[in-house]
N, C-alpha and C. Protein backbone atom coordinates (compact mmCIF):
# COMPACT_ATOMS: atom_id res chain seq x y z
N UNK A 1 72.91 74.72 101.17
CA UNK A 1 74.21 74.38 100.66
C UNK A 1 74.35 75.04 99.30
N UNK A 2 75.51 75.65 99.12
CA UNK A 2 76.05 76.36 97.40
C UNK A 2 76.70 75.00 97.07
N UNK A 3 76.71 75.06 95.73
CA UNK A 3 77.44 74.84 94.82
C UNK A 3 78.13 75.52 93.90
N UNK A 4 79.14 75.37 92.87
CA UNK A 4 79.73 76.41 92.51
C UNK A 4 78.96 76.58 91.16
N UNK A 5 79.88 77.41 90.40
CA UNK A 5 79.42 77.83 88.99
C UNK A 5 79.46 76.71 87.88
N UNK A 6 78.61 76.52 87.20
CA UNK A 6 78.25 75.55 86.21
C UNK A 6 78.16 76.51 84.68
N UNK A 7 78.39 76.11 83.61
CA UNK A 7 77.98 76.39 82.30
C UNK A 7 77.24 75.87 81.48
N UNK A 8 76.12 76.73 81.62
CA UNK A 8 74.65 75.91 80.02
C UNK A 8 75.05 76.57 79.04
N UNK A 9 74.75 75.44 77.68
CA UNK A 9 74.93 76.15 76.46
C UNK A 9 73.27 75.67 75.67
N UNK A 10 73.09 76.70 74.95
CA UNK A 10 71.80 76.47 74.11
C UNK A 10 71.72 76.68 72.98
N UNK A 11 71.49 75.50 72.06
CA UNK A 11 71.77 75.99 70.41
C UNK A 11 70.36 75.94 69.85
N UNK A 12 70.09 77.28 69.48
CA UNK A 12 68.58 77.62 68.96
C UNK A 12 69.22 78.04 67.18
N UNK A 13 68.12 77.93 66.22
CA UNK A 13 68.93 77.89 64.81
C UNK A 13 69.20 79.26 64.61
N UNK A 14 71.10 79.05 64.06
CA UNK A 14 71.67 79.60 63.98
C UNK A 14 73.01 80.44 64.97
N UNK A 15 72.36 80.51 65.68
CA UNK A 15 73.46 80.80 67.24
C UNK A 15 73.28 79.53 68.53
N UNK A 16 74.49 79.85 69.30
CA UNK A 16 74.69 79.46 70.51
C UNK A 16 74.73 80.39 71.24
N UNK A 17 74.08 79.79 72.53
CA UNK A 17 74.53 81.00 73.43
C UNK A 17 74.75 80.32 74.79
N UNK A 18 75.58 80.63 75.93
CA UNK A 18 76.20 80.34 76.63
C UNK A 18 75.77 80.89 77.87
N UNK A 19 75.68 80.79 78.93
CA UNK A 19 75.75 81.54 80.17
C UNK A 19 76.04 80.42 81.23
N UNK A 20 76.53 81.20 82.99
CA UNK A 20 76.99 80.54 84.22
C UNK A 20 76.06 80.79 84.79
N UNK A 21 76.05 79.88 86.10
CA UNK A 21 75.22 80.30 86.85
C UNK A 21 75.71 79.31 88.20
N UNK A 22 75.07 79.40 89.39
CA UNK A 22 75.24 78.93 90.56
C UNK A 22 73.73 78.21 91.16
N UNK A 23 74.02 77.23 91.97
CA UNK A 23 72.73 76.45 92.68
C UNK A 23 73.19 76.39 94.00
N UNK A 24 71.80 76.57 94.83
CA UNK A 24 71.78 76.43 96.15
C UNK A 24 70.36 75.85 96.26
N UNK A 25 70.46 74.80 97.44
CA UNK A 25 69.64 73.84 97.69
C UNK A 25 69.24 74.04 99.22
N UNK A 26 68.01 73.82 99.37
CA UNK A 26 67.58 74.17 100.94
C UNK A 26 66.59 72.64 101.46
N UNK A 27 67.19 71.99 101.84
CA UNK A 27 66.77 70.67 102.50
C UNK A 27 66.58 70.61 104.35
N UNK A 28 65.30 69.43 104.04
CA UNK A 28 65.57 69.26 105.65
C UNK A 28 65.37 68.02 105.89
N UNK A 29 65.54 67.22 106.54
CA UNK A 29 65.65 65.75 107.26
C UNK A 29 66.15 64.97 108.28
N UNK A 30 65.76 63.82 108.54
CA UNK A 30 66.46 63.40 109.51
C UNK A 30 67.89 62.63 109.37
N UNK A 31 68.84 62.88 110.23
CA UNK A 31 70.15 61.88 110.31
C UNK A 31 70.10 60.39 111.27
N UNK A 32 70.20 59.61 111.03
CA UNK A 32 70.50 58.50 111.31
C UNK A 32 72.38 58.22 112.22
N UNK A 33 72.52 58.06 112.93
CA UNK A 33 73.61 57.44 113.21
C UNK A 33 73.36 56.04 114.15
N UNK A 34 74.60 55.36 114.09
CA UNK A 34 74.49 54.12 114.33
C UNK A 34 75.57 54.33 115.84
N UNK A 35 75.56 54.52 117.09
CA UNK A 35 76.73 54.48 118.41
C UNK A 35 76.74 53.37 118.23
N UNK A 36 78.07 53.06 117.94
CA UNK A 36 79.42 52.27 117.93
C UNK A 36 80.42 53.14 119.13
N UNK A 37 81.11 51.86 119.68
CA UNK A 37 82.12 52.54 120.57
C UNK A 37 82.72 53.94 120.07
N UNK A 38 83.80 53.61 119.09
CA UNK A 38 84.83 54.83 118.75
C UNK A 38 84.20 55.29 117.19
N UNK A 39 83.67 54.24 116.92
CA UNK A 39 82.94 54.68 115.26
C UNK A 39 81.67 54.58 115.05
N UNK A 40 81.14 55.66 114.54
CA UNK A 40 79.76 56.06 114.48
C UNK A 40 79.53 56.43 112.82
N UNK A 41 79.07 55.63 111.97
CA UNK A 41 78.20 55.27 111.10
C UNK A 41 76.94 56.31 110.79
N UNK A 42 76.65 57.06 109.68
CA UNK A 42 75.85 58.05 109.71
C UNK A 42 74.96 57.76 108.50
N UNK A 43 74.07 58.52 107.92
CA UNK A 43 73.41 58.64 107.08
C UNK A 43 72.05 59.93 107.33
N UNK A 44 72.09 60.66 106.16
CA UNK A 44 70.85 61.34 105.63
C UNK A 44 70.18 60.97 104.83
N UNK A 45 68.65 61.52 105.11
CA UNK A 45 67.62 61.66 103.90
C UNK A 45 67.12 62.87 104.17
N UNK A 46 67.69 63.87 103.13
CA UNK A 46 67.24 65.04 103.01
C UNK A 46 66.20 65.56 101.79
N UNK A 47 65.26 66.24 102.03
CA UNK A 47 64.08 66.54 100.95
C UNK A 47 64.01 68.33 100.81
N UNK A 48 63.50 68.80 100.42
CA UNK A 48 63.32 69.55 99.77
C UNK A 48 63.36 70.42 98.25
N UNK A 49 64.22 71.73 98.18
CA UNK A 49 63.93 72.61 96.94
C UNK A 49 65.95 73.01 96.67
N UNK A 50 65.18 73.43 95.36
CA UNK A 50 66.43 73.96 94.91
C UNK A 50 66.20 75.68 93.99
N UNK A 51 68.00 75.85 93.98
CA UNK A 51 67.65 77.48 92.65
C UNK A 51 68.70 77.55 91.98
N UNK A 52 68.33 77.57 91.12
CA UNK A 52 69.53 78.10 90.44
C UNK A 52 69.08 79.56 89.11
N UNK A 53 70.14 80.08 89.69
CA UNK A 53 70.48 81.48 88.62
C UNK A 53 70.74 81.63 87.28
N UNK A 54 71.35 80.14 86.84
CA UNK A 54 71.76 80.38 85.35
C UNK A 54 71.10 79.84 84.39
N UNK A 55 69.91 79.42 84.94
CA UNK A 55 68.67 79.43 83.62
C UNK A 55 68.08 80.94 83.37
N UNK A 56 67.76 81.83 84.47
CA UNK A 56 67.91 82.81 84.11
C UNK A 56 68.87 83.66 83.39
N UNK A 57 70.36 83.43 83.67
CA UNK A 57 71.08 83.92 83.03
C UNK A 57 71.37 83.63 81.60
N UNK A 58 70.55 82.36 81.53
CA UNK A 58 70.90 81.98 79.68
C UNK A 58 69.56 82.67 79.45
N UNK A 59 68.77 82.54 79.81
CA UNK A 59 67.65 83.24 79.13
C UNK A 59 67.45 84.36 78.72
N UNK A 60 68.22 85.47 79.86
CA UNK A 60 68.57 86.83 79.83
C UNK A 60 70.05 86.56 78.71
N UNK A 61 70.79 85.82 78.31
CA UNK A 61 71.73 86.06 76.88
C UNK A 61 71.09 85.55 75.89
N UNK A 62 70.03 84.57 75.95
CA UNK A 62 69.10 84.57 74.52
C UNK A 62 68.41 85.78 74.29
N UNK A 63 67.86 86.18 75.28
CA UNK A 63 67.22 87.52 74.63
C UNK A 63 67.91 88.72 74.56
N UNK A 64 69.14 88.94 74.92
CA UNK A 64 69.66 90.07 74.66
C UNK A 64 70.70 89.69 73.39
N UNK A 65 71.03 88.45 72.81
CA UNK A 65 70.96 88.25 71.48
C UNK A 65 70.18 88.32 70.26
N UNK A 66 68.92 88.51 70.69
CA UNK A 66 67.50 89.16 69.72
C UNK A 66 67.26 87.40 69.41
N UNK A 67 67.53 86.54 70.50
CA UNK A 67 66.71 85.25 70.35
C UNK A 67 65.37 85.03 71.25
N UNK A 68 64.42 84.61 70.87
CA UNK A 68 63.57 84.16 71.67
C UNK A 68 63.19 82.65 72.39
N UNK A 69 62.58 82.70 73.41
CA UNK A 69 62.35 81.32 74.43
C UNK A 69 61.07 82.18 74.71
N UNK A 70 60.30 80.47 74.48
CA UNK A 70 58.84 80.68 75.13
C UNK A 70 58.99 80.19 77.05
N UNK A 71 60.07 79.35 77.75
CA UNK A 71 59.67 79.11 78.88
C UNK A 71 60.09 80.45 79.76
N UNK A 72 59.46 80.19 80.83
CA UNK A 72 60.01 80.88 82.27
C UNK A 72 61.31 80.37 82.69
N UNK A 73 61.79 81.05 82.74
CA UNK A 73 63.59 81.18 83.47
C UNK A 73 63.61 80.58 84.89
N UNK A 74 62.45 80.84 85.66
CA UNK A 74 62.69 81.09 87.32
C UNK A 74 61.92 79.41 87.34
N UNK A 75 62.55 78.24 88.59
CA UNK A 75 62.50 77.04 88.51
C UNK A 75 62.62 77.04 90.22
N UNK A 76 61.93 76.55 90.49
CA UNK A 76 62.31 75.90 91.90
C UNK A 76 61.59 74.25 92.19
N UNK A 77 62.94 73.34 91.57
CA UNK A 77 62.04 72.13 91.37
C UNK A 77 62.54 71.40 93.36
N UNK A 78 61.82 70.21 92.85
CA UNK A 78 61.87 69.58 94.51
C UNK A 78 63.62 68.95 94.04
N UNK A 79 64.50 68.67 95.26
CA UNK A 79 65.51 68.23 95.82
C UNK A 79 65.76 67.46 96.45
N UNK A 80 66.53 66.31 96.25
CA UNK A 80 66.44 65.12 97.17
C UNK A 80 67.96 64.96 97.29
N UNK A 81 68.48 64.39 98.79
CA UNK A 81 69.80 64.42 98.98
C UNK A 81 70.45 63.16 99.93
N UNK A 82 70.81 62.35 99.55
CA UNK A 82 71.15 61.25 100.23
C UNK A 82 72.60 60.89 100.37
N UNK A 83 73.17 61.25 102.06
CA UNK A 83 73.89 61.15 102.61
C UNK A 83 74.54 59.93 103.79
N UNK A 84 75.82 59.54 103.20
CA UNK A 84 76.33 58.74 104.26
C UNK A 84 77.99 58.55 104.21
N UNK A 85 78.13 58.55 105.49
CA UNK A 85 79.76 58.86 106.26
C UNK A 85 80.05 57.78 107.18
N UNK A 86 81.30 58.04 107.87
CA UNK A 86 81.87 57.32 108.97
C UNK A 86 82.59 58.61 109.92
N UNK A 87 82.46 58.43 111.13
CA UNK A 87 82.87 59.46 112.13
C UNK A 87 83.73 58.57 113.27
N UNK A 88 85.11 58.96 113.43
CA UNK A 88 86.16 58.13 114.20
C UNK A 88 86.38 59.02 115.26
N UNK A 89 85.92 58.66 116.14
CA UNK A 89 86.08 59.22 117.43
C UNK A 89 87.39 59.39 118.35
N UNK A 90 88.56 60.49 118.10
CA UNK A 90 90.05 60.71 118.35
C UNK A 90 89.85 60.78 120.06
N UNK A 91 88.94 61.43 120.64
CA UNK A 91 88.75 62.06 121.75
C UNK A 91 87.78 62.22 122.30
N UNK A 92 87.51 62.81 123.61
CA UNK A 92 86.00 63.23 123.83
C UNK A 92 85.86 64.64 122.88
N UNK A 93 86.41 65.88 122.67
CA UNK A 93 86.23 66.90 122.00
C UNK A 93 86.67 66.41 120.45
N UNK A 94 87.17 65.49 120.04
CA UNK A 94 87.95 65.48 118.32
C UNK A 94 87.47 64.55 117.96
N UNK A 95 87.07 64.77 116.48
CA UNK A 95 86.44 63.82 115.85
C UNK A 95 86.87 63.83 114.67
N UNK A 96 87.31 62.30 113.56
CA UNK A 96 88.00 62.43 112.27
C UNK A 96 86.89 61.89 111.79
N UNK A 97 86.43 62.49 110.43
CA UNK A 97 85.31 61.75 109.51
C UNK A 97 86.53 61.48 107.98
N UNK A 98 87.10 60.20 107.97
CA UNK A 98 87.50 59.74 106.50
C UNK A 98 86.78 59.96 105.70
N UNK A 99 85.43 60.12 105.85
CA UNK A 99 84.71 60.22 104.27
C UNK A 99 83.49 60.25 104.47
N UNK A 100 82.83 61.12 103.46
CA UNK A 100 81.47 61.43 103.25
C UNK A 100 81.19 61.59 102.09
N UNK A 101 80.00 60.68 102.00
CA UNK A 101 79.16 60.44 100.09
C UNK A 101 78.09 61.04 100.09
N UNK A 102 77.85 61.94 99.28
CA UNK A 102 76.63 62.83 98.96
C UNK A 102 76.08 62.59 97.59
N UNK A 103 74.61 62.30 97.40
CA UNK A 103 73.95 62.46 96.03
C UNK A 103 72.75 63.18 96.04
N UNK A 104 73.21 63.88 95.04
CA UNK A 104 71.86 65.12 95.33
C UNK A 104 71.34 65.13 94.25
N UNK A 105 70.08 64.99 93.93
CA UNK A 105 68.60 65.00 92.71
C UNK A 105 67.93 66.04 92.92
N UNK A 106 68.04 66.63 91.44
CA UNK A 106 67.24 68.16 91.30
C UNK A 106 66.69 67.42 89.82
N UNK A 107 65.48 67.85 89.92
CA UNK A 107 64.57 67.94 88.73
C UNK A 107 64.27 69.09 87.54
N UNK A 108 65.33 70.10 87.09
CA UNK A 108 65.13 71.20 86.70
C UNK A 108 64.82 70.70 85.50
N UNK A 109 63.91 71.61 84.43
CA UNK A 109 63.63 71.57 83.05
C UNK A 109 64.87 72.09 82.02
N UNK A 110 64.61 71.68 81.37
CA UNK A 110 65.48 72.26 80.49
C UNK A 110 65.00 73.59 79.60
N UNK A 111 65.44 74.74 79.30
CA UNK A 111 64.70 75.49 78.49
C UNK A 111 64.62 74.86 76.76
């Protein structure tokens, strides 16, 4: 799954510096549903990893500002994602889902 573009800012003495970046998360787990006649009740527990680009990308504008960082840029912390919906059954082929709640836990460091 992507997510979109986010903005870090980092104030080291004397400057700020700014950069974007994007996360994508790669999970796997099992789904749960509950058969109910016409409504079916769902839930995930999804585990795995994540990435994101714009710790690198702030790191690469601290140093091309003539700032320095002692960490590593590149992060792939663990990911946890916990999912649950409702699915209303229109038809045998159509299906309406009113709503779906997602919370997703990434552990990244901070530089």
């Amino acid at each position: 799954m992507g997510y979109g573009s986010t903005t870090w800012t980092r104030t080291l003495p004397g400057h700020t510096f700014t950069a974007s970046g994007n996360m994508v998360t790669y999970l796997f787990g099992p789904v749960f549903r509950i058969p109910i006649w016409r409504v079916k009740p769902f839930g995930e527990a999804l585990f795995g990893g994540s990435y994101t680009n714009g710790y690198v990308n702030l790191h690469n504008a601290i140093e091309a500002g003539e700032g320095t960082i002692s960490r590593t840029p590149t992060q792939h912390p663990f990911t946890l994602a916990a999912v649950g919906g409702l699915d209303i059954r229109i038809s045998s082929h159509v299906t309406f889902r009113p709503g779906e709640f997602d919370y997703v836990l990434s552990r990244y460091t901070n530089l």
